[in-house]
N, C-alpha and C. Protein backbone atom coordinates (compact mmCIF):
# COMPACT_ATOMS: atom_id res chain seq x y z
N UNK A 1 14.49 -32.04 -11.77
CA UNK A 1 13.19 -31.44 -12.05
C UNK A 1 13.27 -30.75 -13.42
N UNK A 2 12.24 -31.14 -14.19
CA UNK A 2 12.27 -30.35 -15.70
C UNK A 2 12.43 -29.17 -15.39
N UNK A 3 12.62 -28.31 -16.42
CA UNK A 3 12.61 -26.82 -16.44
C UNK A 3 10.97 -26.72 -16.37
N UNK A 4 10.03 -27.15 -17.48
CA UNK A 4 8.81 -26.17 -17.32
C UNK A 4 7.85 -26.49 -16.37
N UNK A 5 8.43 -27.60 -15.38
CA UNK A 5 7.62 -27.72 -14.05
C UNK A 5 8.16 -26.51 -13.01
N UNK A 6 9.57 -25.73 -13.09
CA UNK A 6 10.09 -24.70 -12.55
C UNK A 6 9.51 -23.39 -13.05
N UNK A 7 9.32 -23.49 -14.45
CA UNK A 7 8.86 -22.23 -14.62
C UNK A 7 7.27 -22.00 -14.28
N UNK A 8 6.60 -23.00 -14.16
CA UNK A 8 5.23 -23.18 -14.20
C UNK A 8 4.69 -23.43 -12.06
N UNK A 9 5.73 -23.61 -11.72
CA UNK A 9 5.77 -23.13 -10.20
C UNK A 9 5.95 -21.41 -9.76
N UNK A 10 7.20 -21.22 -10.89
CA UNK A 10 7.57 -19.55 -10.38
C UNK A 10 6.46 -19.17 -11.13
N UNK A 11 5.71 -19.44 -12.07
CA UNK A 11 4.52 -18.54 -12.68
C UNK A 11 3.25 -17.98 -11.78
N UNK A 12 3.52 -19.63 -10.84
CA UNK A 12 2.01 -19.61 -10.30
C UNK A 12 2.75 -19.12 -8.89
N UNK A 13 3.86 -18.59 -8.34
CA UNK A 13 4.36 -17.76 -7.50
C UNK A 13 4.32 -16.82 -7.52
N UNK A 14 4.30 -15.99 -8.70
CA UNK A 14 4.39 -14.68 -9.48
C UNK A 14 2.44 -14.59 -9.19
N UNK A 15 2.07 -15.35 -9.76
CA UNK A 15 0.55 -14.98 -9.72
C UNK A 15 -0.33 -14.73 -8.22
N UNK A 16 0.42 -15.35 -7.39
CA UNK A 16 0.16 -15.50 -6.21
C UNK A 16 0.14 -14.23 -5.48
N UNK A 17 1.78 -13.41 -5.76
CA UNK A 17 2.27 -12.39 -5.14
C UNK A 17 1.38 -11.47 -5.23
N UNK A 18 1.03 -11.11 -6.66
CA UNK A 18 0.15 -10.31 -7.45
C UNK A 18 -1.09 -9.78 -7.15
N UNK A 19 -1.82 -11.03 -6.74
CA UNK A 19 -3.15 -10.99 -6.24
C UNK A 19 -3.23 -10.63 -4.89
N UNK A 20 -1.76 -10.58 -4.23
CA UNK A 20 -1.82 -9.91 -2.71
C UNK A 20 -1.25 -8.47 -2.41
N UNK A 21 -2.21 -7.50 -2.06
CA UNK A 21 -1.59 -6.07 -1.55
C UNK A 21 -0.88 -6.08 -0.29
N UNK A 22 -0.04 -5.31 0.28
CA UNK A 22 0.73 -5.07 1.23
C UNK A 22 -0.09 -5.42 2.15
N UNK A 23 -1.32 -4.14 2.18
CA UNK A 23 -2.31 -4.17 3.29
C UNK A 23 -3.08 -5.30 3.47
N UNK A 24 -3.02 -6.39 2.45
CA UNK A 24 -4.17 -7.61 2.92
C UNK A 24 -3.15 -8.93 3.82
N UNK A 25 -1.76 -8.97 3.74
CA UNK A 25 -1.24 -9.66 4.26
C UNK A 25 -1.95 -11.39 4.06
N UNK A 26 -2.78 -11.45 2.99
CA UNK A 26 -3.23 -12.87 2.27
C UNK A 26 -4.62 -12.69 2.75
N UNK A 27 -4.94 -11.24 3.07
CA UNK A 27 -6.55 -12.39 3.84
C UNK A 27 -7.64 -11.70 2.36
N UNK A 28 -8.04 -12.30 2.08
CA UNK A 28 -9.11 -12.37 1.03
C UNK A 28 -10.25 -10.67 0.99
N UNK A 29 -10.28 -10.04 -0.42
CA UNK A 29 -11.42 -9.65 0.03
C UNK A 29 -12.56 -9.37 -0.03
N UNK A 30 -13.07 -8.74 0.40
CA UNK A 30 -14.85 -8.65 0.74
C UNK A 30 -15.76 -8.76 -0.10
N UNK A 31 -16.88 -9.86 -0.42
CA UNK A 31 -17.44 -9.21 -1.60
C UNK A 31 -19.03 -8.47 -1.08
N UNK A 32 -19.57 -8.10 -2.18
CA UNK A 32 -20.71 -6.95 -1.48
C UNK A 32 -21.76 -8.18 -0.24
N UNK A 33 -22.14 -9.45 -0.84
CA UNK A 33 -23.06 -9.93 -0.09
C UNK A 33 -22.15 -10.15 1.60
N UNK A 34 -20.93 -9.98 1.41
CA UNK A 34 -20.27 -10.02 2.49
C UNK A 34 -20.60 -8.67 3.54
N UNK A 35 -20.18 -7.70 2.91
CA UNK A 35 -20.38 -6.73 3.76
C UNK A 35 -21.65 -6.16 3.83
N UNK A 36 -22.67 -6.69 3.40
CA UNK A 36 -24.00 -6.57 3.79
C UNK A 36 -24.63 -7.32 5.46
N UNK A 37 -23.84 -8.25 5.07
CA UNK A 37 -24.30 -9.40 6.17
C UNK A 37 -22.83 -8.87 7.36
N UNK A 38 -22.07 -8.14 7.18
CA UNK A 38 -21.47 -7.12 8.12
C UNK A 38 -22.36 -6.59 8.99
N UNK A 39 -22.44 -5.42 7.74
CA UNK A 39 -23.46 -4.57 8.62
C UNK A 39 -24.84 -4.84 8.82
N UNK A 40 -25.34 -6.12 8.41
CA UNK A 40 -26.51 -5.99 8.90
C UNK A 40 -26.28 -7.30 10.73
N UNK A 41 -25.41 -7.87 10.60
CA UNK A 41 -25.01 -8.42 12.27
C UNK A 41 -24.75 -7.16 13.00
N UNK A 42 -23.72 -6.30 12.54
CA UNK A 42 -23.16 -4.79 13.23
C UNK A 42 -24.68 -4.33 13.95
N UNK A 43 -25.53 -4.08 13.83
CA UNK A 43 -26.52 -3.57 13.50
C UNK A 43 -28.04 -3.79 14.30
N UNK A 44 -27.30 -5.07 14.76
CA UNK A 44 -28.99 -5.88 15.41
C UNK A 44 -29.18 -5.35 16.68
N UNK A 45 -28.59 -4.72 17.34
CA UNK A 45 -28.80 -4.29 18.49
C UNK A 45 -29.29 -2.33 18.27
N UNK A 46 -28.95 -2.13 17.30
CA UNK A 46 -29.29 -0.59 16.60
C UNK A 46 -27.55 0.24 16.91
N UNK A 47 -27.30 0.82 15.97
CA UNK A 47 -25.90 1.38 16.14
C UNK A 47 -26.21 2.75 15.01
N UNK A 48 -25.39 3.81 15.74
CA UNK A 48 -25.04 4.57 15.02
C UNK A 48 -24.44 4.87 13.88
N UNK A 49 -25.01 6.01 12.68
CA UNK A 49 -23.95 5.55 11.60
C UNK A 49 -22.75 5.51 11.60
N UNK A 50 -21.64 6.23 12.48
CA UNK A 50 -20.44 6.46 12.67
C UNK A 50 -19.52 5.57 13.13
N UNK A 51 -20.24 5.02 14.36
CA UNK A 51 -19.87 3.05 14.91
C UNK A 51 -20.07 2.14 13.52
N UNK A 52 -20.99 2.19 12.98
CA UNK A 52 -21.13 1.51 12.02
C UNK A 52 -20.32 1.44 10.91
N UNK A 53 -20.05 2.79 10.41
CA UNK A 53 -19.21 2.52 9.06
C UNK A 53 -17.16 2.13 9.76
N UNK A 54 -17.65 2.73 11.27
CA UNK A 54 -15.99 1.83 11.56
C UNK A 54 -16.16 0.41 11.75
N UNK A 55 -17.04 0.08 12.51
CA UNK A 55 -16.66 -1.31 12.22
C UNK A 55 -16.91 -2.35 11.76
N UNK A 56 -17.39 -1.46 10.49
CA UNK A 56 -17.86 -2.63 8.88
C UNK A 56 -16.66 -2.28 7.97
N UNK A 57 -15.70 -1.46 8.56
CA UNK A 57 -14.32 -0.66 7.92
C UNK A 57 -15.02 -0.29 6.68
N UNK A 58 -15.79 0.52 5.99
CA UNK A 58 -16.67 1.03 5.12
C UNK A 58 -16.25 2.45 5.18
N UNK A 59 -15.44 3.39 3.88
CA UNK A 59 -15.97 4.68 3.79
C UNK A 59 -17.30 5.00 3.98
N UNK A 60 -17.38 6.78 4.56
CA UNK A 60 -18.46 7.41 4.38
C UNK A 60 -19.30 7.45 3.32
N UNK A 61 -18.88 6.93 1.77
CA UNK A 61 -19.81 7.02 0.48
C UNK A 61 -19.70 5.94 0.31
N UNK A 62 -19.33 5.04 1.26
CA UNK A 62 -19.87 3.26 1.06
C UNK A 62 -20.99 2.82 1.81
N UNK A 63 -20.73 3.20 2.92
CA UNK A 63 -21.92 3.19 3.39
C UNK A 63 -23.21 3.61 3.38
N UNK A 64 -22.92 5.07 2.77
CA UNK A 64 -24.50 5.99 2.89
C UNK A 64 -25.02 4.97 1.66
N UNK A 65 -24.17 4.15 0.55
CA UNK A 65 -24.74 3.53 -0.47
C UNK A 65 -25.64 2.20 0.13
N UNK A 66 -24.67 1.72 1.06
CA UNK A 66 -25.43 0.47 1.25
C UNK A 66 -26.42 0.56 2.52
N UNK A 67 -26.14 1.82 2.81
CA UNK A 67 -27.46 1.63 3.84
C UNK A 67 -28.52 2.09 3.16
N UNK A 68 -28.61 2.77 2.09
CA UNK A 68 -29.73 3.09 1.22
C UNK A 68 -30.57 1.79 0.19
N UNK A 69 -29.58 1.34 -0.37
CA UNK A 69 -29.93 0.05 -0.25
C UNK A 69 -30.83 -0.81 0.51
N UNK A 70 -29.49 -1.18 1.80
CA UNK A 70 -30.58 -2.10 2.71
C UNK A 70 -31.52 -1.49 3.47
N UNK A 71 -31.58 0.06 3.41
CA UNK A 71 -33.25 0.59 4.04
C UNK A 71 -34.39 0.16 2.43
N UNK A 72 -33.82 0.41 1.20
CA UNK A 72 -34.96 0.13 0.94
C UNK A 72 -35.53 -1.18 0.22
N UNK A 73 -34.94 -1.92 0.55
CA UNK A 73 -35.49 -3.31 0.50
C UNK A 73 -35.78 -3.85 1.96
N UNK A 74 -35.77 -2.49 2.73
CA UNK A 74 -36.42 -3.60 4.29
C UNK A 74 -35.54 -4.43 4.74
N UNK A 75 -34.36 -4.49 4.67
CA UNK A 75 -33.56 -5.31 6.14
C UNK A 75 -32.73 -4.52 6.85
N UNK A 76 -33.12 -3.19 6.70
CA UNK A 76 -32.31 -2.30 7.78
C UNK A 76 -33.09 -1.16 8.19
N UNK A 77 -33.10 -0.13 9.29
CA UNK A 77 -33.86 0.66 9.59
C UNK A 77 -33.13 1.85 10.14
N UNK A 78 -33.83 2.85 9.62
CA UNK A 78 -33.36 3.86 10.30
C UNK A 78 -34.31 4.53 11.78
N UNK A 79 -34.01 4.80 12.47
CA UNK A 79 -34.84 5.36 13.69
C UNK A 79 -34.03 6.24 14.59
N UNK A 80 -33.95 7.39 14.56
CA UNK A 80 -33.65 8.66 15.08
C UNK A 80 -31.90 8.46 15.47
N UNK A 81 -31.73 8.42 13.90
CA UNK A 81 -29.95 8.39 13.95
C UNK A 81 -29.92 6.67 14.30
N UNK A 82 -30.33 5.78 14.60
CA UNK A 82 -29.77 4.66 14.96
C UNK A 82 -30.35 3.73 13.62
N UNK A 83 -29.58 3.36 13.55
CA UNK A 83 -29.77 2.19 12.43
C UNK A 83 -30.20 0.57 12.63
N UNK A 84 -30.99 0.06 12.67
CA UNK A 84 -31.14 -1.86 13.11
C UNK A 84 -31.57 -2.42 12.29
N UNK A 85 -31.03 -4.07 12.81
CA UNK A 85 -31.73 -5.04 11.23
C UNK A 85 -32.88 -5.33 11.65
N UNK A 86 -33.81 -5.44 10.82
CA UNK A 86 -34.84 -5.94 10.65
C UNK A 86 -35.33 -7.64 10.77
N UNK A 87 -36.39 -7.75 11.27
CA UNK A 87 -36.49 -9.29 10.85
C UNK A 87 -36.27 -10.17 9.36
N UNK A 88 -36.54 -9.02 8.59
CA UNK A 88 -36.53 -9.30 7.07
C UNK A 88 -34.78 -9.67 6.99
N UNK A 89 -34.12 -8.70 7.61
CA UNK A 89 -32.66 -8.38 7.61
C UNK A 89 -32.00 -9.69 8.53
N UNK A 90 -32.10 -9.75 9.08
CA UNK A 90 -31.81 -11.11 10.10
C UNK A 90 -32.32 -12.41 9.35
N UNK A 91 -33.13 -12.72 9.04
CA UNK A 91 -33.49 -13.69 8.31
C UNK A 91 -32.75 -14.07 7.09
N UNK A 92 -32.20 -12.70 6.35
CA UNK A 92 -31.13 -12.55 4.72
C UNK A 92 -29.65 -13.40 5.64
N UNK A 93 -29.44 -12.83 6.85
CA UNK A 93 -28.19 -12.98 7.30
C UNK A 93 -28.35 -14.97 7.97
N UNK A 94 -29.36 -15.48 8.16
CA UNK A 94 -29.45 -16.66 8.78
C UNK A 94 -29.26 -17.44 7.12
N UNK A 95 -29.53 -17.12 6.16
CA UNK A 95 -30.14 -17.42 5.09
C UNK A 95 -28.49 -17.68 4.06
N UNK A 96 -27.76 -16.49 4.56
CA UNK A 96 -26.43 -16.18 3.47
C UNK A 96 -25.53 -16.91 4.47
N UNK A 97 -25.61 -17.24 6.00
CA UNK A 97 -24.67 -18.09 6.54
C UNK A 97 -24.75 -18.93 6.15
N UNK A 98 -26.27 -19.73 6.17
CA UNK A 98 -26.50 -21.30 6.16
C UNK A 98 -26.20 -21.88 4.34
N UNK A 99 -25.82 -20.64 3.46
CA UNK A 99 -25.29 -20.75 2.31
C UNK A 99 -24.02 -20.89 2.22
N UNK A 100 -23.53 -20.06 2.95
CA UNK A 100 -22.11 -20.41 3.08
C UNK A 100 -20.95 -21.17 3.12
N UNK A 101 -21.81 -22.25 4.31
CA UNK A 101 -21.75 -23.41 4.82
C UNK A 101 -21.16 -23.80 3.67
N UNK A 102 -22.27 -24.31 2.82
CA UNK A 102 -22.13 -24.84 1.77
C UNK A 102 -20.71 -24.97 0.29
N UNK A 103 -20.45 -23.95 0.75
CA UNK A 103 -19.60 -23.40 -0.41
C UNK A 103 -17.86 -23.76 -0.02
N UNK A 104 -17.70 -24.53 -0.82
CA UNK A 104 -16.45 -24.92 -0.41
C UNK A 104 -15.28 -23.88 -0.49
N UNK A 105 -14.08 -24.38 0.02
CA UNK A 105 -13.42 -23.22 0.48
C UNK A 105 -12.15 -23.25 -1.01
């Protein structure tokens, strides 16, 4: 095997390592339209903010951001402490799956 097919393997080994933190153990992460369509599935049944920001794994100043957000473009709701998606909100989430699909891996 040449040398710069070796070095050009350990490069792209090196690059590999790099792009992975301890804590992700390889799994990819989140981007915002992702964790929108989190919390707005989390959500369809109405959940509290506290259930919510655990299990969208979201800090407290991540969330108060994106639920401000998705209250004010209408796909999320607030109603006496409980939070739910909206039809508008459910429809974004039928809409960003069936995109998904699409997108190769």
């Amino acid at each position: 095997m040449p040398v710069e097919e070796t070095l050009e393997e350990e490069s792209l080994l090196i690059n590999k390592k790099l792009n992975e933190t301890p804590f992700m153990n390889g799994a990819k992460r989140r981007d915002r339209h992702d964790i929108v369509v989190d919390i707005l599935k989390t959500a369809r049944g109405g959940i509290k903010k506290t259930n919510l920001m655990h299990k969208a794994k979201l800090s407290h100043t991540q969330l108060k951001l994106y639920l401000y957000v998705l209250n004010e473009n209408g796909l999320l709701e607030n109603s006496n402490g409980l939070f739910k998606t909206t039809m508008k909100g459910q429809k974004f989430v039928k809409v960003f799956e069936s995109l998904d699909l699409l997108v190769l891996p």
